[in-house]
Structure formats: structure tokens, C-alpha cells
Protein backbone atom coordinates (compact mmCIF):
# COMPACT_ATOMS: atom_id res chain seq x y z
CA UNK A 1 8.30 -11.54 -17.48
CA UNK A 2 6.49 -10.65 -14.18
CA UNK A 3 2.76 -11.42 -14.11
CA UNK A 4 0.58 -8.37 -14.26
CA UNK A 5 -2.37 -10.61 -12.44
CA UNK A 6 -1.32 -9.26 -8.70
CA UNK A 7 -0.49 -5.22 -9.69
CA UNK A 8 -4.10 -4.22 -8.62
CA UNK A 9 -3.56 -6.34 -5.14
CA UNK A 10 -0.06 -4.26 -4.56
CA UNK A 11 -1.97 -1.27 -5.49
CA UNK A 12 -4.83 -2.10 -2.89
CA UNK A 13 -1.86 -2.43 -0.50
CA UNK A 14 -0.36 0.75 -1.04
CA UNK A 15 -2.92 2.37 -0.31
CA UNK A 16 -3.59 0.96 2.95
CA UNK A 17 -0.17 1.30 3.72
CA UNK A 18 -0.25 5.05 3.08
CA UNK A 19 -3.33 5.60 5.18
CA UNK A 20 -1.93 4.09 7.97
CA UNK A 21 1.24 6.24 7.54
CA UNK A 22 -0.83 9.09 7.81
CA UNK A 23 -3.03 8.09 11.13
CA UNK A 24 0.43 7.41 12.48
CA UNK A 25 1.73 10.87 11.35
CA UNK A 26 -1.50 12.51 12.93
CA UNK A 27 -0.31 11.35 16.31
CA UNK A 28 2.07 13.24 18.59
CA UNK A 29 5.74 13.07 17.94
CA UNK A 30 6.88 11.04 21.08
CA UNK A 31 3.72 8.69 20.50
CA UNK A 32 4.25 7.58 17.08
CA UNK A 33 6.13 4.03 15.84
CA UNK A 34 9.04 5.07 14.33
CA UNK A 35 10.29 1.53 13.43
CA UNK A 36 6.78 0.92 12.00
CA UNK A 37 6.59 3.56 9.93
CA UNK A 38 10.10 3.16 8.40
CA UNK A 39 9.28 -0.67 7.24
CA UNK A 40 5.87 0.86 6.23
CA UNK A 41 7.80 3.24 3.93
CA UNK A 42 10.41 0.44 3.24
CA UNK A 43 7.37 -2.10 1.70
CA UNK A 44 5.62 1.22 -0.04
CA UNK A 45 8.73 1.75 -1.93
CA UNK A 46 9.35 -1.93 -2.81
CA UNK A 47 5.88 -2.64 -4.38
CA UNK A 48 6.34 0.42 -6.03
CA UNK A 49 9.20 -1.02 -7.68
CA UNK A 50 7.49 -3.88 -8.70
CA UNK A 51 4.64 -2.12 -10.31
CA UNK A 52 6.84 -0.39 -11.89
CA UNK A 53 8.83 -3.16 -13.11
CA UNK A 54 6.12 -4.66 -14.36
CA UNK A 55 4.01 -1.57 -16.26
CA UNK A 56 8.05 -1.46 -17.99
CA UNK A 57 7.65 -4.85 -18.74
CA UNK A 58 4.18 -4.12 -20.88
CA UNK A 59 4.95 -1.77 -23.10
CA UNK A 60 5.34 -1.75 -26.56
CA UNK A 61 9.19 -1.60 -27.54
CA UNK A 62 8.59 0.72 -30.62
CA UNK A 63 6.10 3.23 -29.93
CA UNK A 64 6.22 2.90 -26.10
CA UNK A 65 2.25 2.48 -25.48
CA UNK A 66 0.77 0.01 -23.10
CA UNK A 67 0.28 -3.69 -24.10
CA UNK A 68 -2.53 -5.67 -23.47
């Protein structure tokens, strides 16, 4: 069983990760970090996973809801 103590801290981190992604997007085409952006995307999707790993994890196996 994963911990659910460090889901807010990867959600804190997505969301910094996404608003970088989109001041990089604002800039032109030939100026942006392409290799940045693709491990930016690459560590969005991975926490992602995790979180929802864990929320999986919590759940009641009967009824489905959300343990506590």
C-alpha cells in the first residue's frame, strides 16, 4: 500500500509543472525547449500515475467510495 501522505506534494508539483509547460508553449516555435518540455510531460504523466495508483488503492472494495 502506497502512502497517501505525499499525493497533495505531487499535486503541488503538477501544477507547477503544467504552468511552466504553458510559459514554454507561449514562446515562439524555434525558441522553445523541446527536450524540456518532453521530460516535463514525461514526470506530469508519471505522478499522475501515482496519484492514481494510490486514490485506487483507497477505495472501498464493495461499494467503491473513498476510504479514510
Amino acid at each position: 500500500m502506497k502512502t497517501q501522505a505525499f499525493i497533495s506534494v505531487f499535486k503541488i508539483r503538477i501544477d507547477k509543472l503544467r504552468k511552466s509547460i504553458k510559459l514554454e508553449l507561449e514562446k515562439t516555435k524555434s525558441e522553445r525547449r523541446r527536450e524540456t518540455l518532453k521530460s516535463w510531460i514525461r514526470d506530469i504523466k508519471k505522478l499522475q500515475k501515482v496519484i492514481d495508483e494510490a486514490k485506487r488503492e483507497n477505495t472501498c472494495p464493495h461499494c467503491g467510495g473513498e476510504l479514510d
